[in-house]
C-alpha atoms as a PDB file:
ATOM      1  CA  UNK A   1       8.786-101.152  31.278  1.00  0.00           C
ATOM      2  CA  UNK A   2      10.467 -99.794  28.173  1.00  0.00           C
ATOM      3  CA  UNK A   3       7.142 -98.870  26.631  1.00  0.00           C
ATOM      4  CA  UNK A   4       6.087 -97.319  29.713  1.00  0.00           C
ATOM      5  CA  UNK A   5       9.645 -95.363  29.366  1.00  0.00           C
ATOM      6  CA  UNK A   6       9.054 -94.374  25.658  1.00  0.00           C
ATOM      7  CA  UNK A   7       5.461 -92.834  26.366  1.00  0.00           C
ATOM      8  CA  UNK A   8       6.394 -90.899  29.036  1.00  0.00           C
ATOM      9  CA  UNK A   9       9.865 -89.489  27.179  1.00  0.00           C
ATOM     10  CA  UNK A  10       7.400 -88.991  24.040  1.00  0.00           C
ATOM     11  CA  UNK A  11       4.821 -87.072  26.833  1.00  0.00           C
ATOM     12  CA  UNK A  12       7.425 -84.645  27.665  1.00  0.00           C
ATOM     13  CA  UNK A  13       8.298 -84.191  23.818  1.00  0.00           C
ATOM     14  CA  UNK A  14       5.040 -82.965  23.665  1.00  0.00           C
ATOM     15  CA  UNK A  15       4.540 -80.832  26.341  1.00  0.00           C
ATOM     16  CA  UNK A  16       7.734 -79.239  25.764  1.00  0.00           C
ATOM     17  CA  UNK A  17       6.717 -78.641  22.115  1.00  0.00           C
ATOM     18  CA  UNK A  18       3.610 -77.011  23.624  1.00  0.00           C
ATOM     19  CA  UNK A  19       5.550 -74.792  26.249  1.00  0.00           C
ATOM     20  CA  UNK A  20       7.369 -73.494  23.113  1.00  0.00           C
ATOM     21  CA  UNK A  21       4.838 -72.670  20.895  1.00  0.00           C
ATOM     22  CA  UNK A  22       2.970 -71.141  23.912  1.00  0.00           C
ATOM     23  CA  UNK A  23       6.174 -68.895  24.659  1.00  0.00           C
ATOM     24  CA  UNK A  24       5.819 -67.329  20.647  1.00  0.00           C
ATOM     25  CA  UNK A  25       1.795 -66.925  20.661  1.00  0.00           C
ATOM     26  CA  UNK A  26       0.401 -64.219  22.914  1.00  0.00           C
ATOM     27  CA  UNK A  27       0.032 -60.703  21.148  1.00  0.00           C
ATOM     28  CA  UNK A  28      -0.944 -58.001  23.320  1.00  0.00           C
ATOM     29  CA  UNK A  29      -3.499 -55.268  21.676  1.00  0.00           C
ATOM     30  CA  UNK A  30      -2.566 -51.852  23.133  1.00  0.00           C
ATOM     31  CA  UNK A  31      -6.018 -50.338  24.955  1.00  0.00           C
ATOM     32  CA  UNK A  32      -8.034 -48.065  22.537  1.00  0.00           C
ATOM     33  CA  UNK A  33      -7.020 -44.804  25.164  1.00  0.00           C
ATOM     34  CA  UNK A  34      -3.728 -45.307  23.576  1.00  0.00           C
ATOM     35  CA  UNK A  35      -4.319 -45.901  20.071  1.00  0.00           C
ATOM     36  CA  UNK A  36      -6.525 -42.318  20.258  1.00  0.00           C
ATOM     37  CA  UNK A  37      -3.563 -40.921  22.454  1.00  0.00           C
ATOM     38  CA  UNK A  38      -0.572 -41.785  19.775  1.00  0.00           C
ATOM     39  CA  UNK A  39      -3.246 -41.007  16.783  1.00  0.00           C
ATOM     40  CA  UNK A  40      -3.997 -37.775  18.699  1.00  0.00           C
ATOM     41  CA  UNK A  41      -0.127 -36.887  18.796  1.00  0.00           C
ATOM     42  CA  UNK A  42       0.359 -37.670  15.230  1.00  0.00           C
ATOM     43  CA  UNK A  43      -2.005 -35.422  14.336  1.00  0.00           C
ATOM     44  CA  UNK A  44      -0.850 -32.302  16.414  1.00  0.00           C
ATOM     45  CA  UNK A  45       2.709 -33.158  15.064  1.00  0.00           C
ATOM     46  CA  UNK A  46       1.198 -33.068  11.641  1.00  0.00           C
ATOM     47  CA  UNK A  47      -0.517 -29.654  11.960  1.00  0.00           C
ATOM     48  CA  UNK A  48       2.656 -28.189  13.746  1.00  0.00           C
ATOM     49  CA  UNK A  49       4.300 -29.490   9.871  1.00  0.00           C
ATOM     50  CA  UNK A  50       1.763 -27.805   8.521  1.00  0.00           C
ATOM     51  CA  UNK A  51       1.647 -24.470  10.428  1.00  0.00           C
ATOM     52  CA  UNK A  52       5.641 -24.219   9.908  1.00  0.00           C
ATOM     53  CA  UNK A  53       5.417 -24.825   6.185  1.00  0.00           C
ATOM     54  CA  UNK A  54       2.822 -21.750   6.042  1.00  0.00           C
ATOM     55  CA  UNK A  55       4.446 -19.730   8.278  1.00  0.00           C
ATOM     56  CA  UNK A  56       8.010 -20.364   5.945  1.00  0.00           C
ATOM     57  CA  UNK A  57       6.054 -20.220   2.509  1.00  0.00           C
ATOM     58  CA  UNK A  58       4.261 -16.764   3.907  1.00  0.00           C
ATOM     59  CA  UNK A  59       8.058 -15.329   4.584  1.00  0.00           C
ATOM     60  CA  UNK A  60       9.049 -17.082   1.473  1.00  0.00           C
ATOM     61  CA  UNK A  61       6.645 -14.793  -0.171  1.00  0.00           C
ATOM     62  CA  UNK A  62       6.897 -12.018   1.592  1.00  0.00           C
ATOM     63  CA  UNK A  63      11.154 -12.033   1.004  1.00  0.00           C
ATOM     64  CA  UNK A  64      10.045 -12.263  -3.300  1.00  0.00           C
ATOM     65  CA  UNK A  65       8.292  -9.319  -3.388  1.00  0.00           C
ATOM     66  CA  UNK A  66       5.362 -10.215  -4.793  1.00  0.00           C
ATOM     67  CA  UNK A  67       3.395  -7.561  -6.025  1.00  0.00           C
ATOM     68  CA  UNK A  68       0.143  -6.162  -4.426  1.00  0.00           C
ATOM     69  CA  UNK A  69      -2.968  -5.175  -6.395  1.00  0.00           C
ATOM     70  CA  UNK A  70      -3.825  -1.554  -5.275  1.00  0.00           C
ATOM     71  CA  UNK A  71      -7.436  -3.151  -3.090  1.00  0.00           C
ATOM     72  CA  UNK A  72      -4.319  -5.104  -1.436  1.00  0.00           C
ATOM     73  CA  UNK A  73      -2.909  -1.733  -0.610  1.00  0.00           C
ATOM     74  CA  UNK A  74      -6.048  -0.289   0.528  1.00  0.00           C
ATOM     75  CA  UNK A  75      -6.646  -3.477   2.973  1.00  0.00           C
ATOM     76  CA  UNK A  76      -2.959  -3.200   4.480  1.00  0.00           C
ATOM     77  CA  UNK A  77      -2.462  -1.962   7.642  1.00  0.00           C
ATOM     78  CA  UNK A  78      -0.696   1.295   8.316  1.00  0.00           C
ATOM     79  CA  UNK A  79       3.119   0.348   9.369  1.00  0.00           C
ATOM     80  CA  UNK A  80       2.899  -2.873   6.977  1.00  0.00           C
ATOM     81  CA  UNK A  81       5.401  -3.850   3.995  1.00  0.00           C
ATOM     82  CA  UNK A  82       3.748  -3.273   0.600  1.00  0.00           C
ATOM     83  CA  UNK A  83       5.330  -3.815  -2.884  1.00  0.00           C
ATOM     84  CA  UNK A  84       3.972  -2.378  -5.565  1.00  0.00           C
ATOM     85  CA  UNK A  85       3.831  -2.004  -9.342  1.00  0.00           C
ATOM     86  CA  UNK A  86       2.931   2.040 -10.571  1.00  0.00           C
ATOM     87  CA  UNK A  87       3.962   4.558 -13.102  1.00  0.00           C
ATOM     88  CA  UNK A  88       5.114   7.844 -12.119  1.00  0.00           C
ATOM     89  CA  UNK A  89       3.191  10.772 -12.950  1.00  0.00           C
ATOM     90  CA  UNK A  90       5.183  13.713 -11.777  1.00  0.00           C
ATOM     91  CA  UNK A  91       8.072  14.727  -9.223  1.00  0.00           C
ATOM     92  CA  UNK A  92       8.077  16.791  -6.527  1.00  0.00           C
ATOM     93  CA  UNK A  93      11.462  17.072  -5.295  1.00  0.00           C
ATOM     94  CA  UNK A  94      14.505  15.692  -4.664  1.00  0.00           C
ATOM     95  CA  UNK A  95      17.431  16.334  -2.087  1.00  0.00           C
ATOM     96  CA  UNK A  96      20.104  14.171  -0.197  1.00  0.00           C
ATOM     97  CA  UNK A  97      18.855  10.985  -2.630  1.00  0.00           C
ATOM     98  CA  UNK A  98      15.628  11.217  -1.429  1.00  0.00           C
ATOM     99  CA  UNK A  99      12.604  11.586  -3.808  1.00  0.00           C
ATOM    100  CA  UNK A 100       8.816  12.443  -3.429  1.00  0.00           C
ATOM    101  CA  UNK A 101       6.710  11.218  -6.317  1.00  0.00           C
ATOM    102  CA  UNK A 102       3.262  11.062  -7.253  1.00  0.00           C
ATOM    103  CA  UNK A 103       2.715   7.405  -8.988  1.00  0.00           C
ATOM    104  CA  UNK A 104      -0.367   5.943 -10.279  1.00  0.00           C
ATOM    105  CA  UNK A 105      -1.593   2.822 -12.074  1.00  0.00           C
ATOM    106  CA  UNK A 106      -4.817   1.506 -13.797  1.00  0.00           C
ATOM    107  CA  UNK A 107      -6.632   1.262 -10.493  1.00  0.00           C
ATOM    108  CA  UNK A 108      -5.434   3.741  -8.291  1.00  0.00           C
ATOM    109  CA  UNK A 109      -2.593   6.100  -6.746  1.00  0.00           C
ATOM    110  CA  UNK A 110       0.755   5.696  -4.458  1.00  0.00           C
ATOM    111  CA  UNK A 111       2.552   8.800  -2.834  1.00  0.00           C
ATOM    112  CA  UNK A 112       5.943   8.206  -2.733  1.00  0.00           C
ATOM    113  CA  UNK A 113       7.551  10.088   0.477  1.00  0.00           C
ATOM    114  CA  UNK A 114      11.695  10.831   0.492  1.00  0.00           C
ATOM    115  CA  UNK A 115      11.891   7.452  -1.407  1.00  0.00           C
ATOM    116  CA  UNK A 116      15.881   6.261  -1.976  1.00  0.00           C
ATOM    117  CA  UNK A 117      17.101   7.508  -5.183  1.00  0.00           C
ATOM    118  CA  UNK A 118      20.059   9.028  -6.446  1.00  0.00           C
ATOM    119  CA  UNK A 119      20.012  12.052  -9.048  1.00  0.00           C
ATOM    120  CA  UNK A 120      20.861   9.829 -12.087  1.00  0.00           C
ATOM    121  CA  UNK A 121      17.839   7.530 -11.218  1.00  0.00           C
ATOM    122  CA  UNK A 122      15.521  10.135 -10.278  1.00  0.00           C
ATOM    123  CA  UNK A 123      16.671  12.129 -13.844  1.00  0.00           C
ATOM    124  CA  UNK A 124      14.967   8.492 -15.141  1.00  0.00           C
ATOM    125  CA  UNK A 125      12.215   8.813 -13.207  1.00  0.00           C
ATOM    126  CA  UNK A 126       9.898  10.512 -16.270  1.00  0.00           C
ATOM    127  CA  UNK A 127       6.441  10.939 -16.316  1.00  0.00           C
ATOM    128  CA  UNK A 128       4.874   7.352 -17.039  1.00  0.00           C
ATOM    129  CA  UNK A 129       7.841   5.135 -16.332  1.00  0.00           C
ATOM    130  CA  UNK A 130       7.100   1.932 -14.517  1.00  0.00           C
ATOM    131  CA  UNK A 131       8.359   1.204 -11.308  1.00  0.00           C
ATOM    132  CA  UNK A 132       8.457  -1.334  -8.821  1.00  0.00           C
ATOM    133  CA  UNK A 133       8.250  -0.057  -5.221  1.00  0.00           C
ATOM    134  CA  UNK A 134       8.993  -2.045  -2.461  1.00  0.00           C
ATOM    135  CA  UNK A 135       8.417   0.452   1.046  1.00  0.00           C
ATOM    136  CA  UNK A 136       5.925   1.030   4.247  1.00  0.00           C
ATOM    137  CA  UNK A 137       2.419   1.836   4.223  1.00  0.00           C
ATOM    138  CA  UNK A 138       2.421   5.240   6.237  1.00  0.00           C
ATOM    139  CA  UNK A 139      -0.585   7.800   7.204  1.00  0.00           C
ATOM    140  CA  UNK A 140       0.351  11.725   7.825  1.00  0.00           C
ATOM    141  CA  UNK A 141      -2.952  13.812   8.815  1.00  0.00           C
ATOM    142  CA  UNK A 142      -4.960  11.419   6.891  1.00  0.00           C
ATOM    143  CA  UNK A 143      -2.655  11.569   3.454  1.00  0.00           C
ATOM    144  CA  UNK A 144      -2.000   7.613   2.940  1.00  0.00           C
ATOM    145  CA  UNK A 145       2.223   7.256   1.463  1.00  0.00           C
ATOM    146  CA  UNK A 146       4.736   4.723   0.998  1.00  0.00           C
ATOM    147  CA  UNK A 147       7.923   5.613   2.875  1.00  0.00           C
ATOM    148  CA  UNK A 148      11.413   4.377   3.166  1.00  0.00           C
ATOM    149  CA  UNK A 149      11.148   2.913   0.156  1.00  0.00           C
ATOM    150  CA  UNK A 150      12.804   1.424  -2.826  1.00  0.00           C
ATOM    151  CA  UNK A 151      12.571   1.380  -6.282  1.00  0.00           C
ATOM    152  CA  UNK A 152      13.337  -0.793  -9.885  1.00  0.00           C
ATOM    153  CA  UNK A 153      12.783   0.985 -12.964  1.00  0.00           C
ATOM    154  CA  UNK A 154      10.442  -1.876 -15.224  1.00  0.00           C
ATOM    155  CA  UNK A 155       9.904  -1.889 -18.675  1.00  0.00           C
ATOM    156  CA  UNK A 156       5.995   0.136 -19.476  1.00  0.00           C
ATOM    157  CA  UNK A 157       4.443   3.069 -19.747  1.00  0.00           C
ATOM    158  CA  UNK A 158       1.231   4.662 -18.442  1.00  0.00           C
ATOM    159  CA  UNK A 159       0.226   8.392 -18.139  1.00  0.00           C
ATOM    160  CA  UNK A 160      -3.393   8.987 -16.157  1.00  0.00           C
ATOM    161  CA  UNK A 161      -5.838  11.301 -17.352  1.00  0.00           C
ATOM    162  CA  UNK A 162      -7.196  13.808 -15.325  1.00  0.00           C
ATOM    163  CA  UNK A 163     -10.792  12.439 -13.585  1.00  0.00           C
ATOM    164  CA  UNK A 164     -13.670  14.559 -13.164  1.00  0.00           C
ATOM    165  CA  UNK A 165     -13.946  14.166  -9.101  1.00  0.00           C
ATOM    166  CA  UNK A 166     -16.382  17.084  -8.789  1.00  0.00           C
ATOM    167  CA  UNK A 167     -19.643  15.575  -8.172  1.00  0.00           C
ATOM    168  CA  UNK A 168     -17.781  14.136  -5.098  1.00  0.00           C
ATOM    169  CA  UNK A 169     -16.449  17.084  -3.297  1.00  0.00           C
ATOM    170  CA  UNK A 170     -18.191  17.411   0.380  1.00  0.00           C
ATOM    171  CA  UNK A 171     -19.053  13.518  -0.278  1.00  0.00           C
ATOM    172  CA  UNK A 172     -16.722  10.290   1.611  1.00  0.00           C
ATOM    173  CA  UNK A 173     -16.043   8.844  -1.290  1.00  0.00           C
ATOM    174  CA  UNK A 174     -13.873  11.391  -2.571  1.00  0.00           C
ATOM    175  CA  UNK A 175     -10.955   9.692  -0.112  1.00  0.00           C
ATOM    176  CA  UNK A 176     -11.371   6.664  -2.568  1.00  0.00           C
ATOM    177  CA  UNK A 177     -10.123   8.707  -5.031  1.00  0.00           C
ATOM    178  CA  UNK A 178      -6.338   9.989  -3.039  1.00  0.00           C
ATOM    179  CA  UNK A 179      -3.299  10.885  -4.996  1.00  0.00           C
ATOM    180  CA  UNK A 180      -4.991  10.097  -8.440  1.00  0.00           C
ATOM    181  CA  UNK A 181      -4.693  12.982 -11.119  1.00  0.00           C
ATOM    182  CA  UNK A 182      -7.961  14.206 -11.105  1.00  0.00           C
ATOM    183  CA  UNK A 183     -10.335  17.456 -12.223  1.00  0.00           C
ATOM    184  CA  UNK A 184     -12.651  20.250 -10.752  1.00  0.00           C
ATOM    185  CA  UNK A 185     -15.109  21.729 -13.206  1.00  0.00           C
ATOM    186  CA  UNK A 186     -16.680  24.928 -13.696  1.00  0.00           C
ATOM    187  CA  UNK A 187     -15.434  26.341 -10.375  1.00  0.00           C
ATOM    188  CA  UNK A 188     -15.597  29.846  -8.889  1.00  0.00           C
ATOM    189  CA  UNK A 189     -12.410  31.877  -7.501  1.00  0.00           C
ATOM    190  CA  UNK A 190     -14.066  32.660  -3.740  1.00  0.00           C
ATOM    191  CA  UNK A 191     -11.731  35.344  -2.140  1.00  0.00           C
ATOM    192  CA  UNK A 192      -9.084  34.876   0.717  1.00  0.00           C
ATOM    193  CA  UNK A 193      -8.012  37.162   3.726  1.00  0.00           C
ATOM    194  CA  UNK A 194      -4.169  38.090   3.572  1.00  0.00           C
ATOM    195  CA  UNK A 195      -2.063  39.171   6.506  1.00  0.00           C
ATOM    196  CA  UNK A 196      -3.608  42.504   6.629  1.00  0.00           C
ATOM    197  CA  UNK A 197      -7.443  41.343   6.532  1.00  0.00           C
ATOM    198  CA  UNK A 198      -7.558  42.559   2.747  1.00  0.00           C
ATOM    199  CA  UNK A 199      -9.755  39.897  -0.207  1.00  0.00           C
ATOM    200  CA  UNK A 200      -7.214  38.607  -2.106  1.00  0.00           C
ATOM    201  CA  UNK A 201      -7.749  35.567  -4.634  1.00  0.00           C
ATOM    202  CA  UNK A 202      -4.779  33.829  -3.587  1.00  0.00           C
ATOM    203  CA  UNK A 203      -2.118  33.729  -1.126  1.00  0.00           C
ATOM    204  CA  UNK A 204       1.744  33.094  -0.384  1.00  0.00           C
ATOM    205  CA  UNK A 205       1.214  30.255   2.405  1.00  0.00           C
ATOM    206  CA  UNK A 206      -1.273  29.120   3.547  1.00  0.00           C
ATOM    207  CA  UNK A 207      -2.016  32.376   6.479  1.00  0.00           C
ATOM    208  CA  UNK A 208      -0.681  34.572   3.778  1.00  0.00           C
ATOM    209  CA  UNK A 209       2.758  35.544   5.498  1.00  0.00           C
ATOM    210  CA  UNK A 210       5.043  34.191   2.876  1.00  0.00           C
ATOM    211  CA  UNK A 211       6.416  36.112  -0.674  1.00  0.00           C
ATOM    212  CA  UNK A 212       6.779  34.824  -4.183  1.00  0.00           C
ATOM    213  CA  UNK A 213       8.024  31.580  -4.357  1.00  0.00           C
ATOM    214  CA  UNK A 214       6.350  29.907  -1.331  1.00  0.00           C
ATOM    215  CA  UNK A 215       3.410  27.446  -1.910  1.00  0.00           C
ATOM    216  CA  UNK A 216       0.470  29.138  -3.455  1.00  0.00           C
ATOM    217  CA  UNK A 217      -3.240  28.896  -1.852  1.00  0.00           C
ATOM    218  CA  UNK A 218      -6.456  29.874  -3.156  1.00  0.00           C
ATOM    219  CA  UNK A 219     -10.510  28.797  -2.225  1.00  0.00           C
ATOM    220  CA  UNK A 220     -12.255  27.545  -4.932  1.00  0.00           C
ATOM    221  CA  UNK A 221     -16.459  26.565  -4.534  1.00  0.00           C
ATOM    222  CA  UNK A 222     -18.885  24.243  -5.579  1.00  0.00           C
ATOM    223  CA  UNK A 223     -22.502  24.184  -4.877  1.00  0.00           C
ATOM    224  CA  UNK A 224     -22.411  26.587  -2.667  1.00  0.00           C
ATOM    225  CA  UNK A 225     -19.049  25.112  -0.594  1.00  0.00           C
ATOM    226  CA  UNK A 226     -15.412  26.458  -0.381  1.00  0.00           C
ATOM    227  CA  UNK A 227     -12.297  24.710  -0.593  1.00  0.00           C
ATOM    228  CA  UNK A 228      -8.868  25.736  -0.479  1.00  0.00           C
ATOM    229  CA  UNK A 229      -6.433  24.586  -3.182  1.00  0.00           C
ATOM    230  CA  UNK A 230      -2.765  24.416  -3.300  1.00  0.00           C
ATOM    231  CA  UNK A 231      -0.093  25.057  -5.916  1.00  0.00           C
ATOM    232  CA  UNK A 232       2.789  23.060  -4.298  1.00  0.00           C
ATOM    233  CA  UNK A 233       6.210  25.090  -5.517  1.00  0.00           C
ATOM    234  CA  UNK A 234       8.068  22.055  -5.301  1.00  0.00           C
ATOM    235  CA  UNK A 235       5.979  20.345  -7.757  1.00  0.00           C
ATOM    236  CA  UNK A 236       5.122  23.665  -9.673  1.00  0.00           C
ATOM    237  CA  UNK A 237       7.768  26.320  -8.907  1.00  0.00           C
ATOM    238  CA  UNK A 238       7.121  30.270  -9.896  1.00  0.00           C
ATOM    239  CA  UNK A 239       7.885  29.900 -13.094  1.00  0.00           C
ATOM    240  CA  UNK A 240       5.755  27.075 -14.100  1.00  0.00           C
ATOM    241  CA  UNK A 241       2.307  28.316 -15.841  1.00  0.00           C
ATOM    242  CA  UNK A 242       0.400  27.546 -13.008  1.00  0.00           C
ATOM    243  CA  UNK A 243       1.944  29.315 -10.652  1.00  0.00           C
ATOM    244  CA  UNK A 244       1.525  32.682 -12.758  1.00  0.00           C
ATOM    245  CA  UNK A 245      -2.332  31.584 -13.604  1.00  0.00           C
ATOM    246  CA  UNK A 246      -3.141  31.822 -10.016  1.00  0.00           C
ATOM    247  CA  UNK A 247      -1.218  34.739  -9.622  1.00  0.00           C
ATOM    248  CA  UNK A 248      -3.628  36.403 -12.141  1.00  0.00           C
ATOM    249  CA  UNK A 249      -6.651  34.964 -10.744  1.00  0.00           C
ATOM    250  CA  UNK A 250      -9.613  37.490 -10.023  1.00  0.00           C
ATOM    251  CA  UNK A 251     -12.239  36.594  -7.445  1.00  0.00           C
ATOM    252  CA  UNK A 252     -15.520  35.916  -8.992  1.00  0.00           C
ATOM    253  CA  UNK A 253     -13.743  34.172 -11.692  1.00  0.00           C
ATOM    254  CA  UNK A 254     -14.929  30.672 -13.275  1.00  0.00           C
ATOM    255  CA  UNK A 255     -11.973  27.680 -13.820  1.00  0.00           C
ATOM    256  CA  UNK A 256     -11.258  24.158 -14.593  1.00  0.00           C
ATOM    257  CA  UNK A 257      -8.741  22.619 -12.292  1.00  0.00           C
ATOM    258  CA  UNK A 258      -6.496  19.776 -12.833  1.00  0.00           C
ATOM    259  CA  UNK A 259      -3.672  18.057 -10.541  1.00  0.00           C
ATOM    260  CA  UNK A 260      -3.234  15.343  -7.398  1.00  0.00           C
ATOM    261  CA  UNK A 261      -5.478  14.909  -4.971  1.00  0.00           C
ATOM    262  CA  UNK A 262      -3.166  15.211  -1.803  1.00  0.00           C
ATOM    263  CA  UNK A 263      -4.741  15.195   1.667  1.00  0.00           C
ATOM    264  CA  UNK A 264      -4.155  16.803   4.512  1.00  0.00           C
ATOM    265  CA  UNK A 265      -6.854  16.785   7.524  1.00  0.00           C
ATOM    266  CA  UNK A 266      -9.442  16.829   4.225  1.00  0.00           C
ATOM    267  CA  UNK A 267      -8.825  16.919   0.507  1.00  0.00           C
ATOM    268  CA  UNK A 268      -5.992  19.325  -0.297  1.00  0.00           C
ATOM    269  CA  UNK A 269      -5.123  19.170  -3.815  1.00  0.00           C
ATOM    270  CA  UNK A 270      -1.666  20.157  -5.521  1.00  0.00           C
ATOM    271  CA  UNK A 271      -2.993  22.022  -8.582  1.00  0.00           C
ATOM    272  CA  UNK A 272      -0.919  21.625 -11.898  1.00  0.00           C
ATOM    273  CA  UNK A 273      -3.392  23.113 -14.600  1.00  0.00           C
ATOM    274  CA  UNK A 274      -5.559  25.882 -14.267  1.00  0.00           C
ATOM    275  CA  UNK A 275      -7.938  27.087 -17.311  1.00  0.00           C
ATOM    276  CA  UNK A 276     -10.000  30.503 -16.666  1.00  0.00           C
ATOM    277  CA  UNK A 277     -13.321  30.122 -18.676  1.00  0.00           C
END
């Protein structure tokens, strides 16, 4: 009797040794829908990460300034913030600190439109100081400008020469060349109608209605096509020296040209050099 006793107490040790190691053991696997689910989840929360830390690094940019290379300019779209590096090649005016300036670097040309600047900085502002211009990439009748911009005078120096452009008049890829200081060789003085039907070579405004003083126009042809030119008297008032050389200008005549190649519904340039040959 007590051994039958001790074998069933020592029966129930065991089975209650088994009922707790039972109780510890089982280990559920989760179904492989939700392992892809969660692994799916982790993976759209890691691209969100991702996404934000371009989106902040793009504005983290953007709020530096980093400078653009001029094909950056080109590729911007009209309305867009640009910031860019040029040296100034002449002024055009100034009033209420607001300046207009014709810039240009090693690869291409900015118009700068009523940029902010007092008269102390824009007395700095001579030809081939550097600048860094931070503003909006505008269009006006086709003339591409930077407006309501700003500016940092930077240490460097770079004055343009002139670039022979004529082989490309009447072509598209004269618009490549906009706002650069650039040349017209070996053309003739082609005559103008003033106010009273009369051949003139040159005009005050553009329908000939103005007086000495107002902007300047002219035609000019090449191989056998006219163009009309424009002495701008902001840039080039009536007493600069070209101002009084188209004054003098006789139809028939043959000149060199120099100045910017402004644009207005077509090229429109703002002569600042004329040479009779």
């Amino acid at each position: 009797m007590k051994k039958l006793l001790v074998m069933v107490l020592t029966m129930g040790l065991v089975f209650s040794f088994a009922g707790c190691k039972k109780a510890e053991a089982p280990v559920q696997e989760a179904p492989a829908e939700a392992v892809e689910e969660a692994a799916g989840e982790k993976a759209e929360e890691e691209t969100t990460e991702a996404d934000e830390a371009s989106e902040e690094k793009t504005e983290d940019a953007a709020s530096t300034g980093e400078v653009m290379k001029y094909g950056d300019f080109v590729a911007a779209a009209v309305d867009d913030e640009v910031v860019v590096e040029t040296y100034v090649q002449a002024k055009q005016s100034w009033w209420e600190d607001k300046a207009t300036v014709y810039t240009q670097d090693e690869d291409g040309a900015y118009f700068l439109y009523e940029m902010a600047c007092s008269q102390e900085d824009y007395d700095k502002l001579t030809p081939g100081t550097k600048i860094k211009v931070k503003g909006y990439k505008a269009e006006w009748e086709g003339e591409v400008e930077i407006v309501d911009a700003t500016f940092e005078i930077e240490d460097g120096n770079f004055i343009a020469e002139a670039e022979d452009v004529t082989s490309l008049l009447g072509t598209d890829d004269i618009v490549q060349k906009q706002n650069k200081y650039v040349a017209f060789k070996d053309m003739k003085v082609e005559p103008s109608k003033d106010a009273d039907g009369n051949e003139v070579a040159y005009l005050y405004k553009w329908d000939g209605s103005g007086e000495q003083g107002d902007d300047l126009y002219f035609n000019v042809s090449s191989n056998g096509e006219t163009y009309n030119f424009t002495v701008e008297s902001y840039l080039c008032d009536k007493e600069s020296e070209v101002y009084k050389a188209v004054e003098a200008l006789e139809v028939g005549q043959t000149v060199d040209l120099e100045g910017f190649l402004y644009w207005y519904q077509g090229i429109n340039p703002h002569i600042t050099k004329v040479t009779v040959k």
